[in-house]
Protein backbone atom coordinates (compact mmCIF):
# COMPACT_ATOMS: atom_id res chain seq x y z
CA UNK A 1 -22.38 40.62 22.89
CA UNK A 2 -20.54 38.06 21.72
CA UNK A 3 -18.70 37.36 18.25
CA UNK A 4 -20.54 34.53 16.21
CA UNK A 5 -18.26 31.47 15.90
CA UNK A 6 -17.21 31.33 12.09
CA UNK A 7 -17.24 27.67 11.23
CA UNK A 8 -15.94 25.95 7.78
CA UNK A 9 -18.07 25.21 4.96
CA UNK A 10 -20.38 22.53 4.48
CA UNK A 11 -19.10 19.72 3.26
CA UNK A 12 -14.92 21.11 3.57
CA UNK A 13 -13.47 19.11 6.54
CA UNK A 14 -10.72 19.82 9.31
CA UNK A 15 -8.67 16.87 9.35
CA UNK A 16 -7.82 16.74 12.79
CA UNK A 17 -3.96 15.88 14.15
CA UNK A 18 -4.60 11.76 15.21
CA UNK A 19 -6.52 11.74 11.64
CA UNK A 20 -3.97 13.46 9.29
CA UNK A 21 -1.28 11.43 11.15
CA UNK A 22 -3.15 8.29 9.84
CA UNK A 23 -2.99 9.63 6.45
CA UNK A 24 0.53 10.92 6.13
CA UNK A 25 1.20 6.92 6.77
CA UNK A 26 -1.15 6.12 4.14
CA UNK A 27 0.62 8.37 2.08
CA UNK A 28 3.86 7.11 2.22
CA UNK A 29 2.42 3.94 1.52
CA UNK A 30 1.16 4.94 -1.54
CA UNK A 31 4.37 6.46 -2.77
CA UNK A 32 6.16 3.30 -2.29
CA UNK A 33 3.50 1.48 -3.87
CA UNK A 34 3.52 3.56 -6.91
CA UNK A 35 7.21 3.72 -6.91
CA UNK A 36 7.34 0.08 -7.24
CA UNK A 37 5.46 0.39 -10.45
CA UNK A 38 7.31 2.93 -11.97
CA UNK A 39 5.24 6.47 -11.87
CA UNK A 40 6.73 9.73 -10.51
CA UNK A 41 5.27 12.64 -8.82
CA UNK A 42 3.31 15.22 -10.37
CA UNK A 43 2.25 18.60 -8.52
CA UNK A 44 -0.73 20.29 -10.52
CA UNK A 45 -2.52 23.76 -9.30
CA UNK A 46 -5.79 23.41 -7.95
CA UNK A 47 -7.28 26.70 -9.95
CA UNK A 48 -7.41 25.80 -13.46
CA UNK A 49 -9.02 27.76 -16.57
CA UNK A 50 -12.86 26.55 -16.26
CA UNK A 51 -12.55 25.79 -20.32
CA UNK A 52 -10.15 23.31 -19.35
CA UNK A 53 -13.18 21.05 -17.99
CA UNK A 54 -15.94 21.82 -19.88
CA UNK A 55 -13.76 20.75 -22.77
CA UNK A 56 -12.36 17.51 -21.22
CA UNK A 57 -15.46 16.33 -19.00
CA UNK A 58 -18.21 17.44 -20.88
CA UNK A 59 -20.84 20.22 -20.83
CA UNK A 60 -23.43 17.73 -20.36
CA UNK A 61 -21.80 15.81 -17.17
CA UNK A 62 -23.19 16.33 -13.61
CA UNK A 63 -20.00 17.89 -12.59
CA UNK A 64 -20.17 20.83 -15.47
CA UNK A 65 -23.60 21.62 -15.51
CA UNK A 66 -24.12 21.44 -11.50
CA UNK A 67 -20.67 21.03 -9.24
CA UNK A 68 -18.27 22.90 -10.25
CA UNK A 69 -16.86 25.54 -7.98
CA UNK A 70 -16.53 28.65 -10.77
CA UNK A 71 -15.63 32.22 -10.36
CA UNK A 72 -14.46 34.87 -12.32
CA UNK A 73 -10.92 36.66 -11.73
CA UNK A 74 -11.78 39.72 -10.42
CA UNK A 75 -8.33 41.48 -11.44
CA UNK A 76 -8.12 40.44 -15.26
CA UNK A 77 -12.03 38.62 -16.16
CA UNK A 78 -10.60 35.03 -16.44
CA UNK A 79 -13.30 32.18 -15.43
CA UNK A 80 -11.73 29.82 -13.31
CA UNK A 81 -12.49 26.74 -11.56
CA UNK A 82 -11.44 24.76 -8.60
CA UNK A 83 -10.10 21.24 -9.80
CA UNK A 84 -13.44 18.56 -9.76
CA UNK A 85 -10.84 16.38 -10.58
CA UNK A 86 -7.07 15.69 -11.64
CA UNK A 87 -7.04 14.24 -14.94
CA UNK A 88 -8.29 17.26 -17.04
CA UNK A 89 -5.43 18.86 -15.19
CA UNK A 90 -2.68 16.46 -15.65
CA UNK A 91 -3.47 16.12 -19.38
CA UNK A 92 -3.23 20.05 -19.65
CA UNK A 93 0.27 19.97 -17.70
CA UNK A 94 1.54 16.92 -20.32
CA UNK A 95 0.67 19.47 -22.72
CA UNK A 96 1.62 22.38 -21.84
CA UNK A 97 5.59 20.80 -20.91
CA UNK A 98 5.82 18.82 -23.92
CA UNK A 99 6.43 15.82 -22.00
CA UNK A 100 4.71 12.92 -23.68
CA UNK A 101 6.87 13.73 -26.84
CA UNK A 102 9.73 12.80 -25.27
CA UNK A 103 8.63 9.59 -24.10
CA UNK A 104 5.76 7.60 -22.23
CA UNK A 105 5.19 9.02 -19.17
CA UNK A 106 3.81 7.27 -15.97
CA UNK A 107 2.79 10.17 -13.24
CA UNK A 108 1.14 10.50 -9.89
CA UNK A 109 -0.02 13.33 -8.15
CA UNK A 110 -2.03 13.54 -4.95
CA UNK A 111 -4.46 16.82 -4.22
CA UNK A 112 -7.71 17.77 -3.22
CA UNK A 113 -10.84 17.91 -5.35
CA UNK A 114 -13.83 20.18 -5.15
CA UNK A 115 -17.27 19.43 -6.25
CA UNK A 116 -20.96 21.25 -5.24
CA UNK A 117 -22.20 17.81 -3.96
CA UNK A 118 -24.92 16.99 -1.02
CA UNK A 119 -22.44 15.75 1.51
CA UNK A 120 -23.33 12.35 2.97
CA UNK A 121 -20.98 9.85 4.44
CA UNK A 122 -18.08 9.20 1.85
CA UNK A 123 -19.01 12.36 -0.34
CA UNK A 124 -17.79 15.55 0.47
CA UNK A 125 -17.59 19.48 -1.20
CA UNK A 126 -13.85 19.01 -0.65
CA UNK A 127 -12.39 15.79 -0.95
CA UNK A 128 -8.64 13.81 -1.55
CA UNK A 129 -7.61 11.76 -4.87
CA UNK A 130 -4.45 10.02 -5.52
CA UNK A 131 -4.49 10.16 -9.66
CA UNK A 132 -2.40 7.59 -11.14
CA UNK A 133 -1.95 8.73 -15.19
CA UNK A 134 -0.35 7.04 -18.41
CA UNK A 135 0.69 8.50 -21.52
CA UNK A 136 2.62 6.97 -24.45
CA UNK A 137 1.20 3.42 -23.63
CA UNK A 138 -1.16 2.31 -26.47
CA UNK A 139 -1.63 -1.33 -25.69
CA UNK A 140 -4.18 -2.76 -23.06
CA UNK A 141 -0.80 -4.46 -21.14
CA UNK A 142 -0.79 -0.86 -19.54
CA UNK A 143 -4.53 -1.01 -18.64
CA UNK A 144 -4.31 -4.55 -16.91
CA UNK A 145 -0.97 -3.20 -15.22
CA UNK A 146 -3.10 -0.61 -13.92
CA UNK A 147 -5.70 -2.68 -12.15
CA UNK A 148 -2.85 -5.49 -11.33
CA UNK A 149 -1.52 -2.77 -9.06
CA UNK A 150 -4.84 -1.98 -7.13
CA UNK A 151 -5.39 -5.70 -6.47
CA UNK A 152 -1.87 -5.52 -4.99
CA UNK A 153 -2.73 -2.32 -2.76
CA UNK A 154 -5.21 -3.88 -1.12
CA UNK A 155 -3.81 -6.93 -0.76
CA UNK A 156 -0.83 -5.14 0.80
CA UNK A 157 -3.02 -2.88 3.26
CA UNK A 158 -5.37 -6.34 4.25
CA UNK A 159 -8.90 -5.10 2.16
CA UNK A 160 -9.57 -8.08 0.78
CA UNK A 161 -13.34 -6.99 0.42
CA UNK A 162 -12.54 -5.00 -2.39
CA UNK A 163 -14.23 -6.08 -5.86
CA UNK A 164 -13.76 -5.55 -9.13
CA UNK A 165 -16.07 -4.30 -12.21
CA UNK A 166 -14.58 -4.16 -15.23
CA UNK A 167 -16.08 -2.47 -18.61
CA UNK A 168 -15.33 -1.57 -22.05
CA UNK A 169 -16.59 1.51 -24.16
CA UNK A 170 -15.44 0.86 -27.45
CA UNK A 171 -14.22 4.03 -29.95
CA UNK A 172 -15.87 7.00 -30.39
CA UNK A 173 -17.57 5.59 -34.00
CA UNK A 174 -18.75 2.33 -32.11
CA UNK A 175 -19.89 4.68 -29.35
CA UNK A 176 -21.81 6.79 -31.71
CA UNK A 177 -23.73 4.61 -33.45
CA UNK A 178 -24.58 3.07 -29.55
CA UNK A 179 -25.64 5.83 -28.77
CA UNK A 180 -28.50 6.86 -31.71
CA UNK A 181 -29.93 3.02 -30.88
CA UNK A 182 -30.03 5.14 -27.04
CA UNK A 183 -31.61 7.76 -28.20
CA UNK A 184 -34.49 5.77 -30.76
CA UNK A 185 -35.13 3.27 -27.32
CA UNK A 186 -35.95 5.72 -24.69
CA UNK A 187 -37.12 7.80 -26.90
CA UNK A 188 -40.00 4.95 -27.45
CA UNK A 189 -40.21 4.24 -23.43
CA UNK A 190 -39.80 8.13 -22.83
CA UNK A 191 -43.11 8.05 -20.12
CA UNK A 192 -41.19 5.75 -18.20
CA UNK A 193 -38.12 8.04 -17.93
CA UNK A 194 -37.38 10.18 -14.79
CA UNK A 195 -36.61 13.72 -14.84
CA UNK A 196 -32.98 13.51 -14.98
CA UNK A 197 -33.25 10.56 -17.79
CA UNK A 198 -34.76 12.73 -19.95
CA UNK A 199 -32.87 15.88 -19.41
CA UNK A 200 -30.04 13.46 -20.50
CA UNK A 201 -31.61 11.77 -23.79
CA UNK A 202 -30.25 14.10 -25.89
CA UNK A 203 -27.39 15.26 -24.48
CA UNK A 204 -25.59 11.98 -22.67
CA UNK A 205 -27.70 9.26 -22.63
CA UNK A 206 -25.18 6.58 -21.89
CA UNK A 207 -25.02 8.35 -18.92
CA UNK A 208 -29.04 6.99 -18.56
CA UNK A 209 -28.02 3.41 -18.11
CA UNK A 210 -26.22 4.42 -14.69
CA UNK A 211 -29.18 5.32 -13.22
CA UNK A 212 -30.17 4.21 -9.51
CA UNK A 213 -33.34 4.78 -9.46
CA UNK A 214 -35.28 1.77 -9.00
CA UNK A 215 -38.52 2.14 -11.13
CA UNK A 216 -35.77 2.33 -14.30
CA UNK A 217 -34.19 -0.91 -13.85
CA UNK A 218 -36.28 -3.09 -16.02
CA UNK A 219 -36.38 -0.72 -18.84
CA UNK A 220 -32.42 0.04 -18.50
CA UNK A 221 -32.32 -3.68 -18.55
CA UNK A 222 -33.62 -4.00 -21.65
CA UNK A 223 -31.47 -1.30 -22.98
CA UNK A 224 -29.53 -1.85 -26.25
CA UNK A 225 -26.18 -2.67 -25.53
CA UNK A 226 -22.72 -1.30 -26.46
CA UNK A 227 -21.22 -4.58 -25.74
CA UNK A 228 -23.06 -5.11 -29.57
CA UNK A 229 -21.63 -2.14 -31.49
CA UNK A 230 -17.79 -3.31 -30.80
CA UNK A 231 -15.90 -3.60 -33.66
CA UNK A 232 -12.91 -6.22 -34.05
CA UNK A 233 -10.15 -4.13 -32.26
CA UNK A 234 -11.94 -3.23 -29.02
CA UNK A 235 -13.09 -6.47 -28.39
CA UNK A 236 -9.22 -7.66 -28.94
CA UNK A 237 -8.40 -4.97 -26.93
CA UNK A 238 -10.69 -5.90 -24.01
CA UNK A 239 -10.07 -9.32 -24.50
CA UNK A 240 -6.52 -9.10 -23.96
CA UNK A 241 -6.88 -6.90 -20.99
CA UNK A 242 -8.72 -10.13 -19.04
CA UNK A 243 -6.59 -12.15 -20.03
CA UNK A 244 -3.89 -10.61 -17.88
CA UNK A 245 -6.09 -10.07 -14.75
CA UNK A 246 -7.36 -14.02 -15.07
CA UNK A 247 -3.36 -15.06 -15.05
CA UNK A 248 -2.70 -12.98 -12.56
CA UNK A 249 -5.90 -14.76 -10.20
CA UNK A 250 -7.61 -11.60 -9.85
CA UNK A 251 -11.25 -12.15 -10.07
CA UNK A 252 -13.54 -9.04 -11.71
CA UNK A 253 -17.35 -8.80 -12.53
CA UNK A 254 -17.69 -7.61 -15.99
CA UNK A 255 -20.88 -4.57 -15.64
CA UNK A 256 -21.98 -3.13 -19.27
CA UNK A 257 -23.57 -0.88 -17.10
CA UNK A 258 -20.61 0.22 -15.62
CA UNK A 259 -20.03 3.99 -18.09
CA UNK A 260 -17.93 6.30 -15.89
CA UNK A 261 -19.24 9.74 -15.30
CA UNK A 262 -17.07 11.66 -17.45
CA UNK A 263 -17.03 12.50 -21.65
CA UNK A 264 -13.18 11.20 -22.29
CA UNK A 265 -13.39 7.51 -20.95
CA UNK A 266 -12.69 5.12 -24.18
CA UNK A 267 -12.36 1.42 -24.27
CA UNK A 268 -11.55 -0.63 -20.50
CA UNK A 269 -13.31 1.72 -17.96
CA UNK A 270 -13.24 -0.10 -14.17
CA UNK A 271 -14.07 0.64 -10.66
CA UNK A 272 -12.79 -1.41 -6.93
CA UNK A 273 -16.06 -1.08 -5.17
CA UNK A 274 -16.73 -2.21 -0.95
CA UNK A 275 -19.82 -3.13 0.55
CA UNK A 276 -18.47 -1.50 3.58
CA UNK A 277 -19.27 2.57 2.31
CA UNK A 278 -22.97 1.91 1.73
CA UNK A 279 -24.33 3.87 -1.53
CA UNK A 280 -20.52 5.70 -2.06
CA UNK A 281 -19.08 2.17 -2.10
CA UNK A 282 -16.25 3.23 -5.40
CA UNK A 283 -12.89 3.47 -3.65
CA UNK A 284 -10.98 3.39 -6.90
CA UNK A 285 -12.05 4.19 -10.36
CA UNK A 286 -10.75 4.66 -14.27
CA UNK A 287 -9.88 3.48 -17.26
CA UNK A 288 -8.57 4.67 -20.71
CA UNK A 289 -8.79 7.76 -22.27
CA UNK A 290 -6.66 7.78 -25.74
CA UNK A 291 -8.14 11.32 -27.39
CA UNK A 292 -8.20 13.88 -24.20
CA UNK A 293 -4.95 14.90 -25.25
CA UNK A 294 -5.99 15.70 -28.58
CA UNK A 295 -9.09 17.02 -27.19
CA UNK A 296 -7.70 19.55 -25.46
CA UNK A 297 -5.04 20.30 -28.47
CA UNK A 298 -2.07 18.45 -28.18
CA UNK A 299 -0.94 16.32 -30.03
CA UNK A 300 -2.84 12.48 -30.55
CA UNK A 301 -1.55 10.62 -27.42
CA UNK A 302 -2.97 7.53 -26.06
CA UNK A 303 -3.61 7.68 -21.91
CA UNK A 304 -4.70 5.34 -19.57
CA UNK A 305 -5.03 6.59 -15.61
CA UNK A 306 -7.21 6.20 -12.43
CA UNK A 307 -8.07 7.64 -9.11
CA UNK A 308 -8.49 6.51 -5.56
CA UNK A 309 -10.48 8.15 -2.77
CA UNK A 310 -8.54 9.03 0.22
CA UNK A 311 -11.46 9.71 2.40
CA UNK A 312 -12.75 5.76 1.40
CA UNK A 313 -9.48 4.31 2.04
CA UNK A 314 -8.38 5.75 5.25
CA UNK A 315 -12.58 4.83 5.88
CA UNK A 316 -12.02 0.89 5.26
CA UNK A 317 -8.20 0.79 6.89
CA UNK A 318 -10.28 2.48 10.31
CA UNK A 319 -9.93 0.28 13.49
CA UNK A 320 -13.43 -1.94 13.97
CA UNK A 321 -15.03 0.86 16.35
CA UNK A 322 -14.23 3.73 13.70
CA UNK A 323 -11.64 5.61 15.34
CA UNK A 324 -8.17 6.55 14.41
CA UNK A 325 -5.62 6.09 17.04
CA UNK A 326 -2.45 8.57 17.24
CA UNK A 327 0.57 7.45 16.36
CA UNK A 328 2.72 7.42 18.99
CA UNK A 329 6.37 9.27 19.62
CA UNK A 330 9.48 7.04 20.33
CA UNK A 331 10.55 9.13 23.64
CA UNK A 332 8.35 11.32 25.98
CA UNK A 333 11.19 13.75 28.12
CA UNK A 334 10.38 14.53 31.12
CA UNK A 335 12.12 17.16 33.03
CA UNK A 336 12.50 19.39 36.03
CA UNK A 337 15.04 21.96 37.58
CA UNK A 338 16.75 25.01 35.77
CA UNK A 339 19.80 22.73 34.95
CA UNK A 340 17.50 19.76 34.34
CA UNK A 341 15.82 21.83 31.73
CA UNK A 342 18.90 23.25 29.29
CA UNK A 343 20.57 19.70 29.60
CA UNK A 344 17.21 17.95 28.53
CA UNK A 345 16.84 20.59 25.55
CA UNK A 346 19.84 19.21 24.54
CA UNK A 347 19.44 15.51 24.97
CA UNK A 348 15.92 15.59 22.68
CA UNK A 349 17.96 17.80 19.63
CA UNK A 350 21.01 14.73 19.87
CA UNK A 351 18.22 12.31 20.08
CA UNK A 352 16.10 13.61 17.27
CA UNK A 353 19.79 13.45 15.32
CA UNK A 354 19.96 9.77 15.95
CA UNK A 355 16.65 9.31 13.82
CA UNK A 356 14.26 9.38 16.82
CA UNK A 357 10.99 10.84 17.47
CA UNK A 358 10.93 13.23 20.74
CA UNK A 359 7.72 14.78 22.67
CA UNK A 360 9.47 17.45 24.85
CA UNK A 361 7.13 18.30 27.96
CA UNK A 362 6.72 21.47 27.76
CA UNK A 363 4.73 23.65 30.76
CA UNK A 364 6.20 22.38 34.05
CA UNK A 365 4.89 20.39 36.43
CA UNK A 366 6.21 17.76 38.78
CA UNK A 367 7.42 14.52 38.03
CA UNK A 368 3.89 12.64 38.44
CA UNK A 369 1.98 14.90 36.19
CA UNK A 370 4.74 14.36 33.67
CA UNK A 371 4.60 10.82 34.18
CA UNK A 372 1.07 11.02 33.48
CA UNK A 373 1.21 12.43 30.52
CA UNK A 374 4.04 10.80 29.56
CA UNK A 375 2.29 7.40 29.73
CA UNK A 376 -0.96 8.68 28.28
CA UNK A 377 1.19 9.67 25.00
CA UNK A 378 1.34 6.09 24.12
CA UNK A 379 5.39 6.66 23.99
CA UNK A 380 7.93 3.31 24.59
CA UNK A 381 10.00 5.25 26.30
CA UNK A 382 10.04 8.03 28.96
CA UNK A 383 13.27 9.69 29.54
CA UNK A 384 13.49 11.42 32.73
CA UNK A 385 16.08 14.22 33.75
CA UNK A 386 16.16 15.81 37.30
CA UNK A 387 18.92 18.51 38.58
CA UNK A 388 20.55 15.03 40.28
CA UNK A 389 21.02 13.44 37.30
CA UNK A 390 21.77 16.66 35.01
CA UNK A 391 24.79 17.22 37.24
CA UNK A 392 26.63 13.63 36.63
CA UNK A 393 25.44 14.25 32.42
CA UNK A 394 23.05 10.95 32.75
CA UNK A 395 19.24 10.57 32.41
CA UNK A 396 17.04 7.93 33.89
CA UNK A 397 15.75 5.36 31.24
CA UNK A 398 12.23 3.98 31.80
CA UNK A 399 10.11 1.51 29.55
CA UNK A 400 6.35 2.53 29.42
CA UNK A 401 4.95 -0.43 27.96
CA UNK A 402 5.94 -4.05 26.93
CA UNK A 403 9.28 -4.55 29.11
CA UNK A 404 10.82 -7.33 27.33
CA UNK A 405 12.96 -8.36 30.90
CA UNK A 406 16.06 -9.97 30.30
CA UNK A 407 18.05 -12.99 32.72
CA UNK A 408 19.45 -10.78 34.79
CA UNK A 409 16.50 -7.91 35.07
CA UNK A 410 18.57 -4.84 34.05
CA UNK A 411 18.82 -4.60 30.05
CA UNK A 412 15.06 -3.25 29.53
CA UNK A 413 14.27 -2.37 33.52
CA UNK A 414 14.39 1.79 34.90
CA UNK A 415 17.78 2.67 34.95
CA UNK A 416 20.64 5.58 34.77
CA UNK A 417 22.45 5.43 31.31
CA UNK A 418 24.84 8.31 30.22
CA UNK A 419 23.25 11.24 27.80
CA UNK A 420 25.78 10.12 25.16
CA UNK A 421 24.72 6.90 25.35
CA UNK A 422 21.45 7.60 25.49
CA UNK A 423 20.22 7.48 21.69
CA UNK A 424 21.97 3.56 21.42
CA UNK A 425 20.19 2.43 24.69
CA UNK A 426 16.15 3.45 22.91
CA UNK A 427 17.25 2.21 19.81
CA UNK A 428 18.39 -1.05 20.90
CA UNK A 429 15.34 -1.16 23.15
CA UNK A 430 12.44 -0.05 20.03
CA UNK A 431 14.60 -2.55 18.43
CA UNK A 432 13.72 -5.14 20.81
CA UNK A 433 10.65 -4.66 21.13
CA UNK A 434 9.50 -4.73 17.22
CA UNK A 435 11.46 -8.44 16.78
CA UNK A 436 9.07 -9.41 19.50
């Protein structure tokens, strides 16, 4: 009888070689976006004390009351909790290190995420976050910095069908007195409330006017609104903060619907939606969040941070017919013979010292298989060693794809080139080939 396959779990992905290829290049073009800007790296655990979020996001948010991945330590009793997000986390290390007292901090961190979620396309039970976080920064300058640089992200990686909503939720007085107005309305209209509306009146009923459910939309229309409560400095503050994105040209949609699923948002909240991910269409989301800090018992420091989907990114940057293509090596090596073999070990090592990328064949075969393969592995260049040429120290040079030519037909053609002269020879040719 046979074994039962063990697969992963539902909703925790395998991200396959041509697919995490594709993402290691969106990473590094993330961490040269957000080194333009200033912020630094941050590494954070993904176990963290469950108090730690129950404190921050609140005991009456989806993710505490329903998607949290708990457990308690079975060797000392501790309840912990894999991260449902970064910022809870972040905020603890800022803490914990001391590090917004010695000065404003911009940090970064990348990660994965875990929430108890009904996976459908663009939601999963594990999924990636790039959290961008600022501490020290008390004016809304940092806040319109922060959305300046996702209008430049997707303007570098060609989404330009990326939109903006842009929010405000006041302080937590003007928020307060918002939300016993909440309360009184539905309260009145509390018939017309669904299940989940009403298990929120009492509890987070801002959260109410983010509903999606279709028979609500009249009454969450005529909802009163927190736009009305703001006192003198948040409407400054939010003022300010357009200012800077309509100088900049960057259009937005202001959405006093738009509330933000978790307890420590104050003042400019935003999200980058797309058409182009059907109902999970947020690829970017945040805002401020000036009394987590203090929340969770440091000392008052204002904050300001976001967080962008990997799985929706790398989703919108796909090719048109949704797949990922593997990025290729620089050289495939092709080799055969006993002396063939230890001189092309050799070659790859010097050429991977030179900077270049090297597929060694590796399980025989003759030269046509390896040509085969060589050419299927989307490489430039194959080099090619035999015994023949292993016992005069050359290798045979051969373009796969896009031979440039030159006047006299040998500078890019099949040829015999030294080893040591090998490495010069690709680069000049790679070289050649990206100026055209």
């Amino acid at each position: 009888m046979s074994l039962q396959k063990i697969q992963s779990v539902r909703g925790m992905n395998d991200i396959l070689p041509d697919e995490a290829e594709f993402w290691e290049l969106l990473e590094e073009t993330l961490r040269r976006w957000l080194k333009m800007y200033g912020y630094r790296p941050l590494r954070l655990p993904i176990v963290e004390p469950t108090p730690l979020f129950k404190r921050a996001i609140g005991e009456a948010t989806d993710i505490v009351e329903k998607e949290m991945y708990s457990f308690i330590d079975s060797l000392n009793g501790e309840a912990l909790t894999l991260r449902p997000e970064g910022t809870a986390g972040c905020a603890r290390a800022v803490i914990q290190h001391n590090l917004a007292a010695q000065h404003a901090q911009r940090l970064y961190y990348f990660g994965p995420m875990f929430r108890h979620e009904r996976p459908q396309k663009g939601r999963y039970r594990q999924f990636h976050q790039v959290g961008v976080e600022a501490f020290g920064f008390p004016g809304p300058d940092v806040d319109a910095e922060q959305i300046l640089m996702g209008a430049r992200l997707w303007n570098d990686l060609g989404l330009p069908d990326i939109s903006l909503q842009l929010n405000t939720l006041g302080q937590a007085a003007e928020r307060s007195r918002h939300r016993a107005e909440l309360i009184a309305y539905f309260e009145d209209h509390r018939l017309h409330l669904d299940d989940d509306a009403q298990r929120r009146l009492h509890s987070n009923p801002l959260r109410i006017l983010d509903s999606k459910n279709p028979t609500m939309q009249a009454l969450i229309d005529g909802a009163p609104r927190l736009f009305d409560h703001l006192g003198e400095q948040s409407l400054a503050h939010f003022s300010s903060v357009q200012q800077v994105l309509r100088d900049a040209g960057v259009p937005f949609t202001l959405n006093p619907r738009l509330v933000r699923g978790l307890d420590y948002y104050n003042l400019t909240v935003f999200e980058w939606v797309s058409d182009r991910l059907g109902a999970q269409g947020t690829v970017c989301a945040g805002g401020r969040y000036d009394g987590l800090v203090q929340q969770l018992g440091g000392k008052p420091t204002v904050a300001c941070g976001f967080a962008i989907g990997v799985e929706r990114l790398a989703a919108l940057l796909r090719d048109a017919d949704g797949e990922v293509k593997a990025l290729p090596v620089d050289v495939y090596l092709v080799h055969q013979g006993e002396a063939a073999s230890r001189l092309a070990a050799r070659v790859a090592e010097n050429l991977r010292d030179h900077g270049l990328d090297v597929l060694f064949h590796c399980g025989g075969g003759n030269f046509k298989s390896q040509m085969k393969k060589a050419d299927a592995s989307g490489a430039p260049v194959a080099v090619i060693i035999g015994d023949d040429e292993a016992a005069v120290g050359e290798a045979t040079f051969k373009p796969l794809r896009n031979d440039l030519g030159t006047d006299d037909g040998t500078i890019d053609s099949q040829r015999r080139v030294k080893v040591d002269q090998l490495a010069e020879e690709i680069t000049q040719h790679l070289f050649r080939q990206d100026d055209d």
